[in-house]
Protein backbone atom coordinates (compact mmCIF):
# COMPACT_ATOMS: atom_id res chain seq x y z
CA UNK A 1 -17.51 -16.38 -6.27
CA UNK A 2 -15.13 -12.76 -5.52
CA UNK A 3 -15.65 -9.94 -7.34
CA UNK A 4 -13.29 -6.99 -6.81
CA UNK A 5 -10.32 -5.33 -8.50
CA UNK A 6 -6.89 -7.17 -9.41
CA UNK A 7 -3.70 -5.47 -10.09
CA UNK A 8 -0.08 -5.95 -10.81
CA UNK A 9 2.41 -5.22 -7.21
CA UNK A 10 5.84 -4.53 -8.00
CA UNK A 11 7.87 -5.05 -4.79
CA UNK A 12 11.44 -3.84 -4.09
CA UNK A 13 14.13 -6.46 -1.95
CA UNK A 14 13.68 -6.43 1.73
CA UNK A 15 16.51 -3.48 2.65
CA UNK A 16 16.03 -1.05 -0.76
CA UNK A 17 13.66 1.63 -0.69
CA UNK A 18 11.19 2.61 -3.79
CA UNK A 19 13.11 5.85 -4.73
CA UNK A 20 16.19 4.20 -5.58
CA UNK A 21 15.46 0.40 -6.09
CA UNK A 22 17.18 -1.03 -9.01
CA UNK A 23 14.47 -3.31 -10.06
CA UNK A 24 11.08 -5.06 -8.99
CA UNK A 25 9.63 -7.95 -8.45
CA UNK A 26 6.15 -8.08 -10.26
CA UNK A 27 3.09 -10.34 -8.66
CA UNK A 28 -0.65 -10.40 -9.57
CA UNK A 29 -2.53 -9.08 -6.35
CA UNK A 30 -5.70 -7.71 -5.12
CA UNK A 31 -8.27 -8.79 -2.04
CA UNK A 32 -10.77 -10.94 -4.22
CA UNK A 33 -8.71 -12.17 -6.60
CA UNK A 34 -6.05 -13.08 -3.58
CA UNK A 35 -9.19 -14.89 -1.79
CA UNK A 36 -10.28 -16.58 -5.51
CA UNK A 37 -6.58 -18.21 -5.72
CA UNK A 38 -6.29 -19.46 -2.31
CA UNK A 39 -9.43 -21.08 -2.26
CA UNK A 40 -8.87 -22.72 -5.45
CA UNK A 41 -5.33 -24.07 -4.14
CA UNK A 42 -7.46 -25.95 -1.63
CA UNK A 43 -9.86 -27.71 -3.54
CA UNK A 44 -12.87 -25.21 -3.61
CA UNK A 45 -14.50 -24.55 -7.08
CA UNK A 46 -14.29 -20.72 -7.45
CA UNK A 47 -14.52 -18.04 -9.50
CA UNK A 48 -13.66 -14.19 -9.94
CA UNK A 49 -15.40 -11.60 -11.33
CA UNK A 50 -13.84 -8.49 -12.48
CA UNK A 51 -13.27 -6.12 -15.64
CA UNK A 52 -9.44 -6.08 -17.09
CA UNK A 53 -7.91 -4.15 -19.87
CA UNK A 54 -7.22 -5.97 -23.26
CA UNK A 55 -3.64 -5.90 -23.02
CA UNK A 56 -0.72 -7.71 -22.12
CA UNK A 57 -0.85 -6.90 -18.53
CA UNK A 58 -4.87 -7.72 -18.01
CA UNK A 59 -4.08 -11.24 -19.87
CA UNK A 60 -1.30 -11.57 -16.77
CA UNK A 61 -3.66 -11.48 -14.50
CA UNK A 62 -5.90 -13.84 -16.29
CA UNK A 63 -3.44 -16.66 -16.81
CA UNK A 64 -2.28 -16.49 -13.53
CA UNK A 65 -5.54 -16.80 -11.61
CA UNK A 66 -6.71 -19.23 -14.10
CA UNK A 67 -3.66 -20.98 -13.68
CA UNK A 68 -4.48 -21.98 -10.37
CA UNK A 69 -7.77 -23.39 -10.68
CA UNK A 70 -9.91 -20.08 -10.51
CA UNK A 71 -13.09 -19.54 -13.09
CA UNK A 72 -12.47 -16.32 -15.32
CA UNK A 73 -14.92 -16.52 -18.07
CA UNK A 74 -17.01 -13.98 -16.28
CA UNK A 75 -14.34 -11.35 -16.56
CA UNK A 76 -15.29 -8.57 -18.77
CA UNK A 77 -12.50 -7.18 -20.97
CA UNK A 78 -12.25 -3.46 -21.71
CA UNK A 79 -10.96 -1.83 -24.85
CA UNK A 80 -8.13 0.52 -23.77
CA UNK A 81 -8.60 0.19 -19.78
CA UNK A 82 -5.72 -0.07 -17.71
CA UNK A 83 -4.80 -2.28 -15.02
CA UNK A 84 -3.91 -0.53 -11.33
CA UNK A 85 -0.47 -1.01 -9.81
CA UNK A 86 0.62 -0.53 -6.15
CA UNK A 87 4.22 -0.93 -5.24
CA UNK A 88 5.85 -2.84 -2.05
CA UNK A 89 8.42 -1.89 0.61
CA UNK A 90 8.83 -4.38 2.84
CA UNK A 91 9.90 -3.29 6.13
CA UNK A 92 12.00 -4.28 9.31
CA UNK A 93 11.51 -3.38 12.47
CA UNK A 94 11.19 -0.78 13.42
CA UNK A 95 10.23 0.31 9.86
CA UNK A 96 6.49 -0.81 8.32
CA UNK A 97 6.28 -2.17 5.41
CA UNK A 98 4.93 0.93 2.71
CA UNK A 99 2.74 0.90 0.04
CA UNK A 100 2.14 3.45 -2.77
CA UNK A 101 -1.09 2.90 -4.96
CA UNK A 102 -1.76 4.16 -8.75
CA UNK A 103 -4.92 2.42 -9.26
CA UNK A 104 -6.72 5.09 -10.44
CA UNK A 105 -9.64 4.91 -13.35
CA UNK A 106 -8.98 0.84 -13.31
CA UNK A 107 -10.70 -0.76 -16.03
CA UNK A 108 -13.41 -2.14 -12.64
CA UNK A 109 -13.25 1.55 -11.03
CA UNK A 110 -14.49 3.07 -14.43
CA UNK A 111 -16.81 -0.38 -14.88
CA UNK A 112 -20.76 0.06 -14.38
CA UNK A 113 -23.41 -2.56 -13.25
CA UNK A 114 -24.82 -3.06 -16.39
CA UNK A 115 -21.68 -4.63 -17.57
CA UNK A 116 -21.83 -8.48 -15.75
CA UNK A 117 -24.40 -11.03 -16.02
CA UNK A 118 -26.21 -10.98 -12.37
CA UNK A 119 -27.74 -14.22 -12.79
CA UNK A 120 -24.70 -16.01 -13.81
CA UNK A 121 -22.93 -14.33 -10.78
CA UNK A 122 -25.66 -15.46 -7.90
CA UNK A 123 -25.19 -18.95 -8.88
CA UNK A 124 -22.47 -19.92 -5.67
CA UNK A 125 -22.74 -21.12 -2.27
CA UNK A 126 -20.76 -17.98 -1.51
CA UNK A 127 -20.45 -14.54 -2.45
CA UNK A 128 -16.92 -12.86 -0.88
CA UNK A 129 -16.53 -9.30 -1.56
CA UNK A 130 -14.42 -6.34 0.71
CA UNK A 131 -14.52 -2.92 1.37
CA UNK A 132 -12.00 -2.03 -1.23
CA UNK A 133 -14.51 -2.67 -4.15
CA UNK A 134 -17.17 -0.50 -2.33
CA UNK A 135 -14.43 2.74 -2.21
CA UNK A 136 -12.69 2.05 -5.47
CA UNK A 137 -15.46 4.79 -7.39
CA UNK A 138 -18.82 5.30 -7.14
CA UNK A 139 -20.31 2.77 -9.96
CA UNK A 140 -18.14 0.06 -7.94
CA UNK A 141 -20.11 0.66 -4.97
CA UNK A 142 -22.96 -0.01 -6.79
CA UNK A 143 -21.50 -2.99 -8.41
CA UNK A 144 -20.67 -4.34 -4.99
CA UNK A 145 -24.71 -4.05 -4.21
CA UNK A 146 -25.88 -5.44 -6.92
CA UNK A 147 -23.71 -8.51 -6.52
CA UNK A 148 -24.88 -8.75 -3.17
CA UNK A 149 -28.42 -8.18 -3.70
CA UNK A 150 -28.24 -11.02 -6.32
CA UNK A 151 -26.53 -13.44 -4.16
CA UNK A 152 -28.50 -12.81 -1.09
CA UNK A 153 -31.77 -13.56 -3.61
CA UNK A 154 -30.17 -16.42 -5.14
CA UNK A 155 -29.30 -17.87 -1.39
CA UNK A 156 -25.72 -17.58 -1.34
CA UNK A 157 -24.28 -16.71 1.91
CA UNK A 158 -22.17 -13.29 1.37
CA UNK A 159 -18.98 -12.88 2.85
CA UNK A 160 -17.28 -9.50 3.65
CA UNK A 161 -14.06 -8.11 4.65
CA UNK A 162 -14.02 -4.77 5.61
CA UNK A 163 -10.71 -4.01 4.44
CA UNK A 164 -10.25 -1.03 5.38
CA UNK A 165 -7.25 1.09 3.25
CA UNK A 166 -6.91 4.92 4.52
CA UNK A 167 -5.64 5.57 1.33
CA UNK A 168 -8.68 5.02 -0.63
CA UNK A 169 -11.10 6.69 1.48
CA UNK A 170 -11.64 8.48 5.05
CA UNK A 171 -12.81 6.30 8.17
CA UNK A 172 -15.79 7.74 8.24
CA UNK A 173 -17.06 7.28 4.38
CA UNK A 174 -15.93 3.70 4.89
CA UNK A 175 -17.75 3.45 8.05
CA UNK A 176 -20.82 4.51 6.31
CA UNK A 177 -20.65 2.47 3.49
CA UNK A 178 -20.39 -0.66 5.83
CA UNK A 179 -23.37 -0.08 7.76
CA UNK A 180 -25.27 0.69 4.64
CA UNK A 181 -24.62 -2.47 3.05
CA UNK A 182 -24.18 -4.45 6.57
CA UNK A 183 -28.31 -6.33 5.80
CA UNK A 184 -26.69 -7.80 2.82
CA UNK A 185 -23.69 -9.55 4.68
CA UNK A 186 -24.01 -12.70 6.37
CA UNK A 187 -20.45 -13.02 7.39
CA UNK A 188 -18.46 -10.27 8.07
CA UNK A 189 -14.92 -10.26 8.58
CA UNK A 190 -12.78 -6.89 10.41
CA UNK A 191 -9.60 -6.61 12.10
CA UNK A 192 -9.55 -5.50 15.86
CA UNK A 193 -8.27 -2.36 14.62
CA UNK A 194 -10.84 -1.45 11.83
CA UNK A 195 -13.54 -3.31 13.97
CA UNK A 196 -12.35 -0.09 16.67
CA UNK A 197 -11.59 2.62 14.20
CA UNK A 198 -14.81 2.11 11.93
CA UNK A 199 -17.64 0.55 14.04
CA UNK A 200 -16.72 1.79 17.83
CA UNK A 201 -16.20 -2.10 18.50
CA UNK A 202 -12.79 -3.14 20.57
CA UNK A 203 -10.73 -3.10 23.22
CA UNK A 204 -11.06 -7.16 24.70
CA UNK A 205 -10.73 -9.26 21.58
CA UNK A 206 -13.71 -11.40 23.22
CA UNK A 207 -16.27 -8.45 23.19
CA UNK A 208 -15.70 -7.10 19.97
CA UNK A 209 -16.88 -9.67 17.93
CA UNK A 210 -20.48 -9.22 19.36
CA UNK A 211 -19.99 -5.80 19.70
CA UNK A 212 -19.56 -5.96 15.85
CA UNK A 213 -22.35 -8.35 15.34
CA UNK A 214 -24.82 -6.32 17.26
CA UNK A 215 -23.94 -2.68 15.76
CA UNK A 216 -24.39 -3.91 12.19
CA UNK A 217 -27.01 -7.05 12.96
CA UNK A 218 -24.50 -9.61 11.26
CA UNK A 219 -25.26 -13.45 11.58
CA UNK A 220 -21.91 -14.05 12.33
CA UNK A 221 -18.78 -11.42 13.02
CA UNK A 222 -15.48 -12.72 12.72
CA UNK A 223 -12.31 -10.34 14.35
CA UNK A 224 -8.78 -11.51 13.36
CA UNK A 225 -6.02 -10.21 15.97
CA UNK A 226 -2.99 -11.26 13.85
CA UNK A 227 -0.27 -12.99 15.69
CA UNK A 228 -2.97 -13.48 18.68
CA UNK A 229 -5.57 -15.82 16.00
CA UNK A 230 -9.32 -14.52 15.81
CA UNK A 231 -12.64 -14.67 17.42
CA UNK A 232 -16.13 -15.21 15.78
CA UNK A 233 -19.42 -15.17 17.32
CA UNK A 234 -22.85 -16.46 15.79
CA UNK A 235 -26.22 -17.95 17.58
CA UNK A 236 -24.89 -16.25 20.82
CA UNK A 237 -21.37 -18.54 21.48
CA UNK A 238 -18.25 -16.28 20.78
CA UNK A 239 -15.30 -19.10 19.54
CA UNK A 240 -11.65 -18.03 20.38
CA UNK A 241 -8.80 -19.99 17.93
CA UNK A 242 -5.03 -19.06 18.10
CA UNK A 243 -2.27 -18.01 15.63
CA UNK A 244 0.09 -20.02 14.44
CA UNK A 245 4.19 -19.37 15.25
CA UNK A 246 5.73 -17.67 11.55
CA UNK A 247 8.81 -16.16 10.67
CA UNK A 248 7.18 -13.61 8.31
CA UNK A 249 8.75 -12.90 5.10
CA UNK A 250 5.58 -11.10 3.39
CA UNK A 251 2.55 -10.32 5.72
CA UNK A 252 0.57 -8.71 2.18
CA UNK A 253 -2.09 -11.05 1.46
CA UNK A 254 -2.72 -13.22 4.51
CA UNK A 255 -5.86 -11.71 5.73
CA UNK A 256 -6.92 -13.16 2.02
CA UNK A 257 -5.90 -16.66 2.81
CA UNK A 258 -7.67 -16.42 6.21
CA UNK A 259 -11.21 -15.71 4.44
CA UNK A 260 -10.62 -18.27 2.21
CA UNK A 261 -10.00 -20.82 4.60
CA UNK A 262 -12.95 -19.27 6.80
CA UNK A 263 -14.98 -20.17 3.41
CA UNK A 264 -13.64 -23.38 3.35
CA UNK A 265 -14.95 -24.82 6.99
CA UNK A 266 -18.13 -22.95 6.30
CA UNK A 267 -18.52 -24.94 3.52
CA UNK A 268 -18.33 -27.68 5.54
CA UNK A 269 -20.93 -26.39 7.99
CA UNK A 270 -18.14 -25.49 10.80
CA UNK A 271 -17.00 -21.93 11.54
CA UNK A 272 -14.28 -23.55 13.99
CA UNK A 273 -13.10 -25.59 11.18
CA UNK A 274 -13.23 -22.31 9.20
CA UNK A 275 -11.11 -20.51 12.02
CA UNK A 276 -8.07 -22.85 12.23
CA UNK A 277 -7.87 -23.40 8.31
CA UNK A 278 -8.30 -19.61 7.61
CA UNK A 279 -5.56 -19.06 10.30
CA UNK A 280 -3.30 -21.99 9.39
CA UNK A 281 -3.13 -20.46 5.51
CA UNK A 282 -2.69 -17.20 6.64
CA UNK A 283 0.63 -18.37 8.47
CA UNK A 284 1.56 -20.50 5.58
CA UNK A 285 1.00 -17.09 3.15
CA UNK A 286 3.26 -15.32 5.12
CA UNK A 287 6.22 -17.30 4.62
CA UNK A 288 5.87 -16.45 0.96
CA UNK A 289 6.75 -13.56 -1.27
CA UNK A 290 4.13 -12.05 -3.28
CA UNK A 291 0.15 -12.04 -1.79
CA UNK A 292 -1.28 -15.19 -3.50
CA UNK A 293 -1.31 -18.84 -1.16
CA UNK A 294 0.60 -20.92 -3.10
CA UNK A 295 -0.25 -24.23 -0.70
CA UNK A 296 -2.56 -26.81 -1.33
CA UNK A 297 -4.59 -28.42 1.12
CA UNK A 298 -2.45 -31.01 2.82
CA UNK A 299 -0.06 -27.91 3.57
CA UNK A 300 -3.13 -26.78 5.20
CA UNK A 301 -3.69 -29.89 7.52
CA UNK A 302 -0.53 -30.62 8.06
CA UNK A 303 -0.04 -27.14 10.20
CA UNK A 304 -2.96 -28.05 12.02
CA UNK A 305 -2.20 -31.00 12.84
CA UNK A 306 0.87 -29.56 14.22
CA UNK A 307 3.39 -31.48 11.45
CA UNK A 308 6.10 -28.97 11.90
CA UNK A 309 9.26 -30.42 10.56
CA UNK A 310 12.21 -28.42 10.22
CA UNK A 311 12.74 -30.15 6.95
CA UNK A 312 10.33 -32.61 4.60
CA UNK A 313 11.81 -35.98 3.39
């Protein structure tokens, strides 16, 4: 189960800029939603929470998370909501990739707790959720709590990514809003960057995984180091996997696929398991346009078990 916001990203071709581009490319997108898809692609029953405008562009979203597998029937619809957008351009060295947001009063930012059925919700093994539902407004904070609350009481394990976006909120509001919520997670999930910038944790990849786990009392605390893999740590043994070779054509999206393949070994009672698959699909995601993992499973094991043909026949 993922609960968060889902919007529509209109990207420009690799070389045009936003002010001039001729035309976009439109994808459905958004942390939870991203995390929702990819783990249905593999196999894994899920489901995504959320509240979309009645319109043409909320049904978008719908169908195309549905159309993969995920569980929308606990998606509230709003009457004259609107869907956020964010727009894409992709970058070449040496120029990032950019990303503008108008996500503003989002049918979820304006939604309150009293909207979604709680007990329905707790009813997973997991609960995934980021730190981009917690700053999207006030009442989404609170929505994020609640969720996690009810999982924690209904035994789920809960998942977090702490997702940190400087355009939604300062460093130190988000920092704040991590540690207050940090006895609900179970799993928590930060780059080395955020795990440094919002929790004093970093510097050696190996220590700042139990630097994060002891600041915010985690059972386990998982730090992804992009091209270099990730570490985790729980019970005491920090676990080092590394990243997979990619020719990146879209990097938006991958840290999505890595939490859902970190759900998927959990599942299975392994975090190591859960470290190559998350950081197998989050290669595999990066060869593809748009932020959803469009692989299935075998893709999955078939980069891990190092089948790299140049071509499949």
């Amino acid at each position: 189960m993922t609960l968060g916001e889902a919007m529509l990203r209109l990207s420009v071709r690799p070389g045009d800029r936003l002010e001039d581009a001729a035309g976009f490319d439109v994808h459905v997108a958004g942390t939870e939603a991203n995390v929702a898809f990819a783990a249905a692609r593999v196999g894994l029953r899920s489901a995504w929470v959320s509240a979309l405008p009645e319109n043409p562009l909320g049904r978008r979203v719908a169908a195309t998370l549905a159309g993969a597998g995920v569980d929308v029937s606990l998606v509230r619809w709003i009457e004259g909501g609107r869907l956020g957008l964010y727009f894409v351009e992709l970058g070449a060295a040496p120029r990032p990739t950019s990303v503008v947001y108008d996500r503003a009063n989002s049918a979820i930012a304006r939604a309150t707790p009293d909207l979604f059925d709680w007990e329905a919700i707790a009813d997973t093994e997991f609960l995934h959720i980021s730190g981009i539902t917690l700053g999207l407004s006030a009442s989404c904070f609170d929505i994020g709590v609640r969720a996690m609350e009810a999982a924690r009481r209904g035994g789920a394990t809960v998942t977090f990514d702490v997702n940190y976006r400087q355009r939604l909120w300062p460093p130190e509001a988000a920092a704040e809003a991590v540690r207050s919520v940090a006895p609900l997670i179970d799993v928590l999930v930060c780059t080395l960057e955020d795990a440094r910038d919002l929790v004093a944790a970093g510097g050696d990849p190996e220590a700042a995984a139990p630097e994060l786990q002891a600041r915010l009392g985690v059972e386990v605390a998982v730090v992804t180091l992009g091209a270099e893999g990730a570490v985790a740590v729980r019970d005491g043994v920090t676990t080092r996997r590394p990243g997979h070779l990619v020719q990146t054509i879209d990097r938006v999206g991958a840290g999505d696929a890595f939490v859902a393949g970190l759900i998927w070994g959990l599942g299975e009672g392994s975090l190591e398991l859960g470290l190559e698959r998350g950081l197998a699909m989050s290669a595999l995601k990066m060869t593809l346009h748009g932020d959803l993992f469009r692989f299935a499973a075998g893709d999955v094991a078939g980069l891990i078990a190092g089948d790299r043909r140049e071509v499949g026949r």
